[in-house]
PDBML (XML) file of the C-alpha atoms, coordinates in Angstrom:
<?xml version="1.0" encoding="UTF-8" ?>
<PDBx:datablock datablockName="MODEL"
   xmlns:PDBx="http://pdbml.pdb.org/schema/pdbx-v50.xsd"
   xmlns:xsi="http://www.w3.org/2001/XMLSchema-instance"
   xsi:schemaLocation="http://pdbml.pdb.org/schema/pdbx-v50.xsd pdbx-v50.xsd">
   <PDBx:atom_siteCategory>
      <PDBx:atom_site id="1">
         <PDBx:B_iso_or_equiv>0.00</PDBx:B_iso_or_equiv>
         <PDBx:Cartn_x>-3.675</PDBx:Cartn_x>
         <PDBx:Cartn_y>-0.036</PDBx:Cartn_y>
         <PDBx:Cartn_z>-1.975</PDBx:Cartn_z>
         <PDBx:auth_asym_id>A</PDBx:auth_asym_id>
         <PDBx:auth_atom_id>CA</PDBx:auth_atom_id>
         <PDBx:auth_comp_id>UNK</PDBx:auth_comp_id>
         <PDBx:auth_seq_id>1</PDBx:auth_seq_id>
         <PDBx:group_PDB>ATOM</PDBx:group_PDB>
         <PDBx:label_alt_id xsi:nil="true" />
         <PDBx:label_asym_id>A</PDBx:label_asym_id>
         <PDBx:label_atom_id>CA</PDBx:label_atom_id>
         <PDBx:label_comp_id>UNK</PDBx:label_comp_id>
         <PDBx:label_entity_id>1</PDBx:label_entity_id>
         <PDBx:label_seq_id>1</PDBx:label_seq_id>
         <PDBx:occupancy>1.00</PDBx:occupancy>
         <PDBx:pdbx_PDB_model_num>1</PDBx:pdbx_PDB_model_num>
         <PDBx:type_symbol>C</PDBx:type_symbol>
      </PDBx:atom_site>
      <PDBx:atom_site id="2">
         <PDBx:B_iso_or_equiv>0.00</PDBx:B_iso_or_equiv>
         <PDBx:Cartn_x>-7.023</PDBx:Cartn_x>
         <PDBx:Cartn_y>-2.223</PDBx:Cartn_y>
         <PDBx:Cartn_z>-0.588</PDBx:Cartn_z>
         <PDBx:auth_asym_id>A</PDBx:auth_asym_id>
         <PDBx:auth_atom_id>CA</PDBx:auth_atom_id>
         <PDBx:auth_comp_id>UNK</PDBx:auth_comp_id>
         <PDBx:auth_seq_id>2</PDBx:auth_seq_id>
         <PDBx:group_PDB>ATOM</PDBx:group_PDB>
         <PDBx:label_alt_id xsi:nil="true" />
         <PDBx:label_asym_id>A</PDBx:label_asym_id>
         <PDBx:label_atom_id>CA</PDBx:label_atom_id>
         <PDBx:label_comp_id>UNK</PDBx:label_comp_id>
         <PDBx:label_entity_id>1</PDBx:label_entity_id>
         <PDBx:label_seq_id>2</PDBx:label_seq_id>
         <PDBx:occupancy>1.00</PDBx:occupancy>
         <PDBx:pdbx_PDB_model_num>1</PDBx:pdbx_PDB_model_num>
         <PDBx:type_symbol>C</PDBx:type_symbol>
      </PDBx:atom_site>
      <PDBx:atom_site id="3">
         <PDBx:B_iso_or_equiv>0.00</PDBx:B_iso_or_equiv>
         <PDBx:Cartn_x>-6.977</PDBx:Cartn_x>
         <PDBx:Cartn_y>-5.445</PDBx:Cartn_y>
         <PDBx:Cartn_z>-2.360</PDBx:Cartn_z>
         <PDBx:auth_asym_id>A</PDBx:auth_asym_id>
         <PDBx:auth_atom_id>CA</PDBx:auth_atom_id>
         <PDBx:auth_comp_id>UNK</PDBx:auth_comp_id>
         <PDBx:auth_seq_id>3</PDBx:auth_seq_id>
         <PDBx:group_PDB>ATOM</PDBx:group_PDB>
         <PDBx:label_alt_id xsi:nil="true" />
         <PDBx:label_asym_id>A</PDBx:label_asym_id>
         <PDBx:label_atom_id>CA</PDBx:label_atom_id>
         <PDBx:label_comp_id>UNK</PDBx:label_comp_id>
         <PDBx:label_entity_id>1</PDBx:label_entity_id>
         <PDBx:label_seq_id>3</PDBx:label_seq_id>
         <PDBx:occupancy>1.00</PDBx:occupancy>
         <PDBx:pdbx_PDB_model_num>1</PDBx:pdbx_PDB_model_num>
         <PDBx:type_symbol>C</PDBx:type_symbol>
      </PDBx:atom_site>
      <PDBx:atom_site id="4">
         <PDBx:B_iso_or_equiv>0.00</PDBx:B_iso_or_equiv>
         <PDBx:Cartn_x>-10.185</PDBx:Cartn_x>
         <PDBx:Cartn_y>-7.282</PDBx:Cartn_y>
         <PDBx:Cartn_z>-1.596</PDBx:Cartn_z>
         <PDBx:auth_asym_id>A</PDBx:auth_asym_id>
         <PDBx:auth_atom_id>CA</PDBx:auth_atom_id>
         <PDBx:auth_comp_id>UNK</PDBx:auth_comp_id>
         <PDBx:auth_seq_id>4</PDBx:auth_seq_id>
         <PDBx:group_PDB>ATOM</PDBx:group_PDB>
         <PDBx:label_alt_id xsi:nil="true" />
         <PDBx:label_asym_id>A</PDBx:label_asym_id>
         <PDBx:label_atom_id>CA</PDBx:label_atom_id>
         <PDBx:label_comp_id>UNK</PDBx:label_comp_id>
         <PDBx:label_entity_id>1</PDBx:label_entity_id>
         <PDBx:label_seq_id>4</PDBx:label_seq_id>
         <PDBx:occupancy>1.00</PDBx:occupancy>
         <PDBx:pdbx_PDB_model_num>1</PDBx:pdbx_PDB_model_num>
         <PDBx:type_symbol>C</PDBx:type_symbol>
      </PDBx:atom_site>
      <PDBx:atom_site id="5">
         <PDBx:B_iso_or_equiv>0.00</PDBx:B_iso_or_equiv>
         <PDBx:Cartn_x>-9.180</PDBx:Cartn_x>
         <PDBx:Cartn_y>-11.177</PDBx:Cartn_y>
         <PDBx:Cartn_z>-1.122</PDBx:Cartn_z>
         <PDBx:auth_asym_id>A</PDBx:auth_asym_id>
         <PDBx:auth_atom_id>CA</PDBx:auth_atom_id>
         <PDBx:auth_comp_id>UNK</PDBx:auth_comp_id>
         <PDBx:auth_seq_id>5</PDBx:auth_seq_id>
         <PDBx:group_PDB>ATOM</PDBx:group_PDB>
         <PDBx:label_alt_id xsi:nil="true" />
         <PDBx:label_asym_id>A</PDBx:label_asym_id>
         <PDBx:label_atom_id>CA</PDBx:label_atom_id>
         <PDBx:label_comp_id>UNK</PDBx:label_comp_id>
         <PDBx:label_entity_id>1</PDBx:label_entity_id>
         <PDBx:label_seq_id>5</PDBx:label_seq_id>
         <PDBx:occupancy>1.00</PDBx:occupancy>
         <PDBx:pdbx_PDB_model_num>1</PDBx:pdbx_PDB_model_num>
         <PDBx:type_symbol>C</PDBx:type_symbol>
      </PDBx:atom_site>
      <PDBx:atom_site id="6">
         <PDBx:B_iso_or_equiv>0.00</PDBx:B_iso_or_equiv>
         <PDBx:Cartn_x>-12.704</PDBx:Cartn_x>
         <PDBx:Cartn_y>-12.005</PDBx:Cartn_y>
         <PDBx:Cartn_z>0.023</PDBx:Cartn_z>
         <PDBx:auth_asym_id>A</PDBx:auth_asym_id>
         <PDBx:auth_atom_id>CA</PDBx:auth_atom_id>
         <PDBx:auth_comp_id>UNK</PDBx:auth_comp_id>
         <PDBx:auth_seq_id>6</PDBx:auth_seq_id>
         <PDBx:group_PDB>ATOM</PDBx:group_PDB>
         <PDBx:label_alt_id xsi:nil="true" />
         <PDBx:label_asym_id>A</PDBx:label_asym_id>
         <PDBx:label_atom_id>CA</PDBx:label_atom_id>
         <PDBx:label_comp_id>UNK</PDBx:label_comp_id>
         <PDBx:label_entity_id>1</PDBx:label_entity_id>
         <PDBx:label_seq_id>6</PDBx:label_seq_id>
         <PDBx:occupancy>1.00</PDBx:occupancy>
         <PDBx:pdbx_PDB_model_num>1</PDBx:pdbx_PDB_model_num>
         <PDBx:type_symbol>C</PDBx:type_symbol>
      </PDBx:atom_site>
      <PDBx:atom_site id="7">
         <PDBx:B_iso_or_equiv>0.00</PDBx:B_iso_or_equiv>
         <PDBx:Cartn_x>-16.031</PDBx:Cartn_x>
         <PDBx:Cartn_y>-10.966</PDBx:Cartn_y>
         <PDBx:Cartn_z>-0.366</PDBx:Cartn_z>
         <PDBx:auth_asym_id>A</PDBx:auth_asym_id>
         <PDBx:auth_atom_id>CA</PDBx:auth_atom_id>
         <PDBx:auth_comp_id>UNK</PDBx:auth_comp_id>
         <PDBx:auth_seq_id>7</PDBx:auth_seq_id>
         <PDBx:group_PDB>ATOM</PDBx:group_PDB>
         <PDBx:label_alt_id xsi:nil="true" />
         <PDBx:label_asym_id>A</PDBx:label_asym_id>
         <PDBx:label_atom_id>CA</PDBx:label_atom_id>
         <PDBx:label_comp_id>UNK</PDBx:label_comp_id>
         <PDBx:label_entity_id>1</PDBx:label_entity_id>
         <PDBx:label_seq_id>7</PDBx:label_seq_id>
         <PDBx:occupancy>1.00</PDBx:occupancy>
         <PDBx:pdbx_PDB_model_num>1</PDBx:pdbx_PDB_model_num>
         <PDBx:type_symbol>C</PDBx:type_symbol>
      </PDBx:atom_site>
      <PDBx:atom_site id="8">
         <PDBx:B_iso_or_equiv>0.00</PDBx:B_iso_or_equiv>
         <PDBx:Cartn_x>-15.512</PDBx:Cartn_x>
         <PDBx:Cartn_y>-8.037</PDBx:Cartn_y>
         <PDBx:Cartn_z>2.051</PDBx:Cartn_z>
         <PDBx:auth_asym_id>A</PDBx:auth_asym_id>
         <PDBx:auth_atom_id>CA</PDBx:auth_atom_id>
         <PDBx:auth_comp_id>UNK</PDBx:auth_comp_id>
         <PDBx:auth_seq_id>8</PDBx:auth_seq_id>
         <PDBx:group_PDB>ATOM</PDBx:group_PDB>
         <PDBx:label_alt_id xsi:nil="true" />
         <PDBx:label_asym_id>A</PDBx:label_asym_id>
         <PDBx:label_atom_id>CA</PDBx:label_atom_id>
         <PDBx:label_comp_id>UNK</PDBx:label_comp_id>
         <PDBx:label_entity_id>1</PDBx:label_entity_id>
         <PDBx:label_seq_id>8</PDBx:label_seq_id>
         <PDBx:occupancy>1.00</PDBx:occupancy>
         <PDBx:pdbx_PDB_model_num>1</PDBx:pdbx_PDB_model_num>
         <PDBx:type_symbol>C</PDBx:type_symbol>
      </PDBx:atom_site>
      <PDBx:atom_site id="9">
         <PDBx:B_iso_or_equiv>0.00</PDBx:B_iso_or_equiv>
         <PDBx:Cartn_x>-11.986</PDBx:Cartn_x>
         <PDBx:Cartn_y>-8.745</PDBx:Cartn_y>
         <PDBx:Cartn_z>3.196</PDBx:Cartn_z>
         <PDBx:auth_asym_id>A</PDBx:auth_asym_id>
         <PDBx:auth_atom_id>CA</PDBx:auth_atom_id>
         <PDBx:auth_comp_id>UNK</PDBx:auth_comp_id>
         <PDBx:auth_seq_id>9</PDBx:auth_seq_id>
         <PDBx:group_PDB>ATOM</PDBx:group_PDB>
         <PDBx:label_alt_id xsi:nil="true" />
         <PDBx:label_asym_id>A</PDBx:label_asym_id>
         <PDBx:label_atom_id>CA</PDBx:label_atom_id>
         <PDBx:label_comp_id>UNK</PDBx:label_comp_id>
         <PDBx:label_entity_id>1</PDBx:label_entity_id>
         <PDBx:label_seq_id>9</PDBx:label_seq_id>
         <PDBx:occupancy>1.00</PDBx:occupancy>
         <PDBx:pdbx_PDB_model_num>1</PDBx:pdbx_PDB_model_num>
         <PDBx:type_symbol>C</PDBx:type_symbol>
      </PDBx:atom_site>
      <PDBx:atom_site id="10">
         <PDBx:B_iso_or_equiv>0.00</PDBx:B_iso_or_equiv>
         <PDBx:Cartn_x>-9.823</PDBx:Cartn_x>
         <PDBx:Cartn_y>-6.291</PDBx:Cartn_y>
         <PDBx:Cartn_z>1.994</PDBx:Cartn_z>
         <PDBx:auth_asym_id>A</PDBx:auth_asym_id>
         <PDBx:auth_atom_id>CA</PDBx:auth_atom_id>
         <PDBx:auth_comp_id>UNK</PDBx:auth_comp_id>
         <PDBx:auth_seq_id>10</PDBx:auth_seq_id>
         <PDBx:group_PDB>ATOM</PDBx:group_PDB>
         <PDBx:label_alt_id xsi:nil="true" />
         <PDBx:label_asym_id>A</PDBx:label_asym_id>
         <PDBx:label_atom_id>CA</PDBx:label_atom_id>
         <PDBx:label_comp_id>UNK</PDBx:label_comp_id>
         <PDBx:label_entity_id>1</PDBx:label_entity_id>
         <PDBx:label_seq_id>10</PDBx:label_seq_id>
         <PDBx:occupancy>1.00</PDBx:occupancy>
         <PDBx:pdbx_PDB_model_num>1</PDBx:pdbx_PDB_model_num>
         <PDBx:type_symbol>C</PDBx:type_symbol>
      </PDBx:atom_site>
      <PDBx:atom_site id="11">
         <PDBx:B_iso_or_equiv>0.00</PDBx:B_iso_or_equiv>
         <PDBx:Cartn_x>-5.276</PDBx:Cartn_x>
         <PDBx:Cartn_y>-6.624</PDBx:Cartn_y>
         <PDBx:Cartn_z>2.218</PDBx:Cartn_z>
         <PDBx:auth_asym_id>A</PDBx:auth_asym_id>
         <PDBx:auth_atom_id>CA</PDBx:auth_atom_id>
         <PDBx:auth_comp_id>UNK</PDBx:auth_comp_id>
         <PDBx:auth_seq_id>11</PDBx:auth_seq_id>
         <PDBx:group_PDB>ATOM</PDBx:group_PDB>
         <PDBx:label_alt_id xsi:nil="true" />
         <PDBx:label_asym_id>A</PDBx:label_asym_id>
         <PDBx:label_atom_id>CA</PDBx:label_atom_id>
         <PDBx:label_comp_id>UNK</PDBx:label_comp_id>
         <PDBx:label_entity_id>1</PDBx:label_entity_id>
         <PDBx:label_seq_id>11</PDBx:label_seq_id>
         <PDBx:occupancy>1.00</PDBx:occupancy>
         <PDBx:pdbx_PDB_model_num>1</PDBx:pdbx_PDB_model_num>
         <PDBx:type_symbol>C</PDBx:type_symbol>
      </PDBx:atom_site>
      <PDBx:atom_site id="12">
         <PDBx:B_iso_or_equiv>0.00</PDBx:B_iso_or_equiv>
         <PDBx:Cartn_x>-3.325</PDBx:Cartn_x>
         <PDBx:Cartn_y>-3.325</PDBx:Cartn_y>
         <PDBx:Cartn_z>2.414</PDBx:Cartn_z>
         <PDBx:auth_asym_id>A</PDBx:auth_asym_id>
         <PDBx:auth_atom_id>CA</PDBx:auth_atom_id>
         <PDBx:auth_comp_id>UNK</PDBx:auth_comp_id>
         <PDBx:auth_seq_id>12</PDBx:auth_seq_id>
         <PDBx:group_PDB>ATOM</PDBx:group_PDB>
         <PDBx:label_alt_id xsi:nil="true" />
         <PDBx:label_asym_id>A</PDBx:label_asym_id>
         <PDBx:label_atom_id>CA</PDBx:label_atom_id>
         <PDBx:label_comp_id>UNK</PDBx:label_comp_id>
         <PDBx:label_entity_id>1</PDBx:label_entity_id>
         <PDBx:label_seq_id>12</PDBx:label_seq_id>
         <PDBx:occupancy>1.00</PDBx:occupancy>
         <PDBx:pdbx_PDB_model_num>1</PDBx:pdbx_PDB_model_num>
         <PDBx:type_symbol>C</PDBx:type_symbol>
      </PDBx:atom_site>
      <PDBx:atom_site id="13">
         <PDBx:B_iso_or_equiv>0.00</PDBx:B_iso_or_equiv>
         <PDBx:Cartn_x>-0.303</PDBx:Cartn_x>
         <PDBx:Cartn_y>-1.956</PDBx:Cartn_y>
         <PDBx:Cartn_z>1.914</PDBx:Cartn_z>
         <PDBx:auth_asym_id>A</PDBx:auth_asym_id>
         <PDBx:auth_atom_id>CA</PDBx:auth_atom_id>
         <PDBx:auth_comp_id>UNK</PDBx:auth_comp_id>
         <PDBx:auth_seq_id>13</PDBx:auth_seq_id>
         <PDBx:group_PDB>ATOM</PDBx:group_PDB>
         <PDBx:label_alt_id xsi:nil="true" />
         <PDBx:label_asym_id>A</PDBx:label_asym_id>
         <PDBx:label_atom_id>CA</PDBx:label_atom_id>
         <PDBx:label_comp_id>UNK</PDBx:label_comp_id>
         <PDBx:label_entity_id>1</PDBx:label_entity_id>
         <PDBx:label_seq_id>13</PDBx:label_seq_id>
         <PDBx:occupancy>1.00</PDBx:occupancy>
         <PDBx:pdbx_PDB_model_num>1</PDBx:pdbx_PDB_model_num>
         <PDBx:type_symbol>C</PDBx:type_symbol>
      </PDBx:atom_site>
      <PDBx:atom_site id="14">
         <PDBx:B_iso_or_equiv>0.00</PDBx:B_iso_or_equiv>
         <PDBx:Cartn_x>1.017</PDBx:Cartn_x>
         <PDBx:Cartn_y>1.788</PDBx:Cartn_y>
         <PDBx:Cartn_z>1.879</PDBx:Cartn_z>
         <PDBx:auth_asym_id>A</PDBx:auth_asym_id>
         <PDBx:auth_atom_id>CA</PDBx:auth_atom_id>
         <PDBx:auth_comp_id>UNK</PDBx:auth_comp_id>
         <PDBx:auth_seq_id>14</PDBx:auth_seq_id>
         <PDBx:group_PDB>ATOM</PDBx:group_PDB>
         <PDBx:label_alt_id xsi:nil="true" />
         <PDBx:label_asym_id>A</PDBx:label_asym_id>
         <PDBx:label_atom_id>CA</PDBx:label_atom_id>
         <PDBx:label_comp_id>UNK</PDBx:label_comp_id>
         <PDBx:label_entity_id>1</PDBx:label_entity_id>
         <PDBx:label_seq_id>14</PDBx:label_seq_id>
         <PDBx:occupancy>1.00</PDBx:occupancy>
         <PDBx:pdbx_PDB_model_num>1</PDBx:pdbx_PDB_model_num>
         <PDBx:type_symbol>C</PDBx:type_symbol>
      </PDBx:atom_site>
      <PDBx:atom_site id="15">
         <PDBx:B_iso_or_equiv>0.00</PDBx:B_iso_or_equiv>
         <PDBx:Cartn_x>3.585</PDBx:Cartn_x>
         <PDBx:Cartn_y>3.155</PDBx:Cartn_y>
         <PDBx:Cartn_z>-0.321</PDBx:Cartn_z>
         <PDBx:auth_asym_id>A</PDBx:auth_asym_id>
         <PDBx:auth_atom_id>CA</PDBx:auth_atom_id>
         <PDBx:auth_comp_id>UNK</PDBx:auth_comp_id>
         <PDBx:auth_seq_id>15</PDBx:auth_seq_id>
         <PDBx:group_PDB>ATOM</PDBx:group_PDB>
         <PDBx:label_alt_id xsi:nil="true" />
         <PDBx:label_asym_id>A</PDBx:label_asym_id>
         <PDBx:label_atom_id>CA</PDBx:label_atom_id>
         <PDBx:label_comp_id>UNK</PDBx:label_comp_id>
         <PDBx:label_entity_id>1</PDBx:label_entity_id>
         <PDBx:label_seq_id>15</PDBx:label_seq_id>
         <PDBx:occupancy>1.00</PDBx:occupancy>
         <PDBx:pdbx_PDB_model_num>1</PDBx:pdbx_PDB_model_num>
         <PDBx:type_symbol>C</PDBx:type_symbol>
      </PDBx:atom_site>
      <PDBx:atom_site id="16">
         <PDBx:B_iso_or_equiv>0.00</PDBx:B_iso_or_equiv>
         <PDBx:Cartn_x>5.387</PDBx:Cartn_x>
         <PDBx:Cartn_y>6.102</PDBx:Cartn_y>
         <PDBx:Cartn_z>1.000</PDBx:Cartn_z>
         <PDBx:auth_asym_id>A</PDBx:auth_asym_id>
         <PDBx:auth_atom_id>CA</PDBx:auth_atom_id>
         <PDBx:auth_comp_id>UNK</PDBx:auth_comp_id>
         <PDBx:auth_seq_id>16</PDBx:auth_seq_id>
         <PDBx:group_PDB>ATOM</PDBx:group_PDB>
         <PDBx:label_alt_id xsi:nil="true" />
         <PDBx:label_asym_id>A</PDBx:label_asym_id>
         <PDBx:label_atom_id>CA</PDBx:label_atom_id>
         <PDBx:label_comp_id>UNK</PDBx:label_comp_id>
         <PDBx:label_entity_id>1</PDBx:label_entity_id>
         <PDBx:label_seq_id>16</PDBx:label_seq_id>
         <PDBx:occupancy>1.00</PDBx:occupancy>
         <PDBx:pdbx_PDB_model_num>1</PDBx:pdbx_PDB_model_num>
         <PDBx:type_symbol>C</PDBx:type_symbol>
      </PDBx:atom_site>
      <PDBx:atom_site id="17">
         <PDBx:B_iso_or_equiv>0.00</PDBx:B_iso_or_equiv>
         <PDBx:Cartn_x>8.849</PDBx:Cartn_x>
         <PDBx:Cartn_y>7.947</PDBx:Cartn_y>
         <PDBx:Cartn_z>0.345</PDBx:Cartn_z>
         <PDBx:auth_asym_id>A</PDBx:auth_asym_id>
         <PDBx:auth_atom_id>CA</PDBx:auth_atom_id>
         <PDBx:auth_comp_id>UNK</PDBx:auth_comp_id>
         <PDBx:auth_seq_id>17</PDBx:auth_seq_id>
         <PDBx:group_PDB>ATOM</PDBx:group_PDB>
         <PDBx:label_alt_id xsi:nil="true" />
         <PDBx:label_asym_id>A</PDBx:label_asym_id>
         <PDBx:label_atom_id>CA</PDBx:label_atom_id>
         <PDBx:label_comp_id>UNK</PDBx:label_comp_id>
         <PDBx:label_entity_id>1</PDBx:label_entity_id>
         <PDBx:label_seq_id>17</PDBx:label_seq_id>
         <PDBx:occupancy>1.00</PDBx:occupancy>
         <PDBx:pdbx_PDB_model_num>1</PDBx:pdbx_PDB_model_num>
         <PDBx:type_symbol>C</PDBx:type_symbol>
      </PDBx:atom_site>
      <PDBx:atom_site id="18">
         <PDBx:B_iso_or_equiv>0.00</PDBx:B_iso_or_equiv>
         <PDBx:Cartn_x>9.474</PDBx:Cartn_x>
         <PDBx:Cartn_y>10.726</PDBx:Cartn_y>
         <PDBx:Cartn_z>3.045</PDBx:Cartn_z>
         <PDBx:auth_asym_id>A</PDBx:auth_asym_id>
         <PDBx:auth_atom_id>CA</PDBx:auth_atom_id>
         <PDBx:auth_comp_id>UNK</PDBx:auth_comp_id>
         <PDBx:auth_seq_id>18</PDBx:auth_seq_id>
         <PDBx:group_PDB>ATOM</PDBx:group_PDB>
         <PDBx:label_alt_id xsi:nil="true" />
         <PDBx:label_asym_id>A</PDBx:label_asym_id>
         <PDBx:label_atom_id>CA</PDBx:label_atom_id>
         <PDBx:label_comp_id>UNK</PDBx:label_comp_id>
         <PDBx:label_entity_id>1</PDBx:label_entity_id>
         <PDBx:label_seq_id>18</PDBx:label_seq_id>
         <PDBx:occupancy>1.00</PDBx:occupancy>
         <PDBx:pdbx_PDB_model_num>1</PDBx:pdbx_PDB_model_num>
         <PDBx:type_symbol>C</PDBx:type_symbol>
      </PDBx:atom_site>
      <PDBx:atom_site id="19">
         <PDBx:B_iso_or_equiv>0.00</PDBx:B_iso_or_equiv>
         <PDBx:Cartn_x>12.352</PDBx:Cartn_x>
         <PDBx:Cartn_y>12.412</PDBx:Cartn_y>
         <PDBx:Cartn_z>1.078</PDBx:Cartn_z>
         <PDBx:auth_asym_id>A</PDBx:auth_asym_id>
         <PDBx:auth_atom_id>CA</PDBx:auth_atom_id>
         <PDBx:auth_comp_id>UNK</PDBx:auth_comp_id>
         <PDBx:auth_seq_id>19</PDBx:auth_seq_id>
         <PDBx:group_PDB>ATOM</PDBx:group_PDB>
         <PDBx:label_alt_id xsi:nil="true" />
         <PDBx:label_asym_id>A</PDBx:label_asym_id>
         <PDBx:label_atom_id>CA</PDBx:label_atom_id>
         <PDBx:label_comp_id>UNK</PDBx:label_comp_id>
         <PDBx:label_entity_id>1</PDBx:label_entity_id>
         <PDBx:label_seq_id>19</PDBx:label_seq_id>
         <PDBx:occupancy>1.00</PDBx:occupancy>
         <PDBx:pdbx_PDB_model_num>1</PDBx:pdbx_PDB_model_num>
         <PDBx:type_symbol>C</PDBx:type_symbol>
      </PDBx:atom_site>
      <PDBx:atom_site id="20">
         <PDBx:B_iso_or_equiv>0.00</PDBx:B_iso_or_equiv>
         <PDBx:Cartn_x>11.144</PDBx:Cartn_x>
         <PDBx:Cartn_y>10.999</PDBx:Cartn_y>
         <PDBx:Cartn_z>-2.295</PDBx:Cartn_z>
         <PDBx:auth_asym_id>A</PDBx:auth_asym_id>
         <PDBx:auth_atom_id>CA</PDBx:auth_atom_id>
         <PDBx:auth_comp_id>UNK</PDBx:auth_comp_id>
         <PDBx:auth_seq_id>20</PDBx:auth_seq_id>
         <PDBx:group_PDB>ATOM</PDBx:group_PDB>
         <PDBx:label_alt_id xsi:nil="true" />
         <PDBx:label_asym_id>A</PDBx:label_asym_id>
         <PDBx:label_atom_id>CA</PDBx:label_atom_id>
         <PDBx:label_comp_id>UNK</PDBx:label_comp_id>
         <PDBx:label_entity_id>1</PDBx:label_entity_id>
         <PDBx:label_seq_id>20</PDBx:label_seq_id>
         <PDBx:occupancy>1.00</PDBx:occupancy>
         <PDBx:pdbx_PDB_model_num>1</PDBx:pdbx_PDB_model_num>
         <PDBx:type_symbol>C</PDBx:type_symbol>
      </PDBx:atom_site>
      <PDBx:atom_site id="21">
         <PDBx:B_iso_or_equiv>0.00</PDBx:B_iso_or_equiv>
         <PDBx:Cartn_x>14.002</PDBx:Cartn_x>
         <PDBx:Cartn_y>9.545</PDBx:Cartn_y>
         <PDBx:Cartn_z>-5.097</PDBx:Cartn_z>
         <PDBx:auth_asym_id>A</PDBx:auth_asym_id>
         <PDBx:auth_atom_id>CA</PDBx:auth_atom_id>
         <PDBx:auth_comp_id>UNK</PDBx:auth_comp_id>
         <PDBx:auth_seq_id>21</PDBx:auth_seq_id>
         <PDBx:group_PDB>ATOM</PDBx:group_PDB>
         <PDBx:label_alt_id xsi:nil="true" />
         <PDBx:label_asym_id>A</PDBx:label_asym_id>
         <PDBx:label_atom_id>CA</PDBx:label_atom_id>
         <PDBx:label_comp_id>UNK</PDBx:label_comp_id>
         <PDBx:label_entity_id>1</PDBx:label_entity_id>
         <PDBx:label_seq_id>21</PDBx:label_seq_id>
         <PDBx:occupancy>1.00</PDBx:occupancy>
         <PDBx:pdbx_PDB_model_num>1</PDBx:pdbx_PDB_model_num>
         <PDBx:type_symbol>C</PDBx:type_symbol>
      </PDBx:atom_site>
      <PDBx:atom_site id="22">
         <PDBx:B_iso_or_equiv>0.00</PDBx:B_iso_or_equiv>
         <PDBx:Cartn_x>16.766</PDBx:Cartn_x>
         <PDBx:Cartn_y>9.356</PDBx:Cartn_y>
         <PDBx:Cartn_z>-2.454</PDBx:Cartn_z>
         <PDBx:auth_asym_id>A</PDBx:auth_asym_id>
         <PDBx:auth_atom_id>CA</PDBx:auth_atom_id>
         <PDBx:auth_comp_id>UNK</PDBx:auth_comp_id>
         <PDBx:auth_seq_id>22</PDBx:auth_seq_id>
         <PDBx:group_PDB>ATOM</PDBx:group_PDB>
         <PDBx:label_alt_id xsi:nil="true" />
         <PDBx:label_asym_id>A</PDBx:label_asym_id>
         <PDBx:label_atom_id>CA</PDBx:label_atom_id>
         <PDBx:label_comp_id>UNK</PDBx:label_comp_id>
         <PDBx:label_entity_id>1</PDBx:label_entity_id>
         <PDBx:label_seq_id>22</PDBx:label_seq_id>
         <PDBx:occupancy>1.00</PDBx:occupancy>
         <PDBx:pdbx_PDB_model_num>1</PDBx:pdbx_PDB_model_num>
         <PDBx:type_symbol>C</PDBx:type_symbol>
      </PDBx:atom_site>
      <PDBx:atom_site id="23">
         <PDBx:B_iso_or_equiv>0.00</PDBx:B_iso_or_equiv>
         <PDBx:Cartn_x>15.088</PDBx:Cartn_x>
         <PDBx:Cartn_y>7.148</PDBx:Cartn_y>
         <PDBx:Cartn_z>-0.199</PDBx:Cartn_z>
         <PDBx:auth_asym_id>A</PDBx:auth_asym_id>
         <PDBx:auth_atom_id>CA</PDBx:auth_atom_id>
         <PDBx:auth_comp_id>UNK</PDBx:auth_comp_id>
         <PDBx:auth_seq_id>23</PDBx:auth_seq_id>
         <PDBx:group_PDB>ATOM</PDBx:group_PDB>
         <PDBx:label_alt_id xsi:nil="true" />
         <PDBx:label_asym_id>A</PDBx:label_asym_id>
         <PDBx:label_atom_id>CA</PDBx:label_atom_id>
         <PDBx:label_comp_id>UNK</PDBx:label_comp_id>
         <PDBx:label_entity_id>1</PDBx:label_entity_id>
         <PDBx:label_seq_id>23</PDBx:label_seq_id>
         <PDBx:occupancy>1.00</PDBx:occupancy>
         <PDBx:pdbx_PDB_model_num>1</PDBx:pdbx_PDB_model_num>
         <PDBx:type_symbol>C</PDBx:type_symbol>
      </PDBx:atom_site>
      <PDBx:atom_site id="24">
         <PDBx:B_iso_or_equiv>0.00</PDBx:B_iso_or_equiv>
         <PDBx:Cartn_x>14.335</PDBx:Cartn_x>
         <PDBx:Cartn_y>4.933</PDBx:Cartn_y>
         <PDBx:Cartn_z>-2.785</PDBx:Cartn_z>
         <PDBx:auth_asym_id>A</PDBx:auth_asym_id>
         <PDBx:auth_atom_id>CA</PDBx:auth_atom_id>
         <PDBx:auth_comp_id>UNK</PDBx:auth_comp_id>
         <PDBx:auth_seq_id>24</PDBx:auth_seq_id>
         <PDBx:group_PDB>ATOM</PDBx:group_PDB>
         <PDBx:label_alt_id xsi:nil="true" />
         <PDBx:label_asym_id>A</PDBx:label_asym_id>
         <PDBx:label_atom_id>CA</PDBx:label_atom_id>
         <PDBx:label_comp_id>UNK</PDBx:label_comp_id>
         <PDBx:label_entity_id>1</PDBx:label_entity_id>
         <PDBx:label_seq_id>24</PDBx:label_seq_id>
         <PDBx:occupancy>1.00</PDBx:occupancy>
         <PDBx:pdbx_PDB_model_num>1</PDBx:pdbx_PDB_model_num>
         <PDBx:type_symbol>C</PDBx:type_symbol>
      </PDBx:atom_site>
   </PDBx:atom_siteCategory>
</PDBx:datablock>
């Protein structure tokens, strides 16, 4: 996910589950 803050200033984050429903 790019969230842009500022005129070309974007924050990111990354979402990932390796092994899926467990893990989370």
């Amino acid at each position: 996910f790019k969230n842009e803050v500022l005129p070309g200033h974007f924050e990111t984050q990354d979402f990932v589950y390796e092994n899926g429903i467990i893990d989370y």
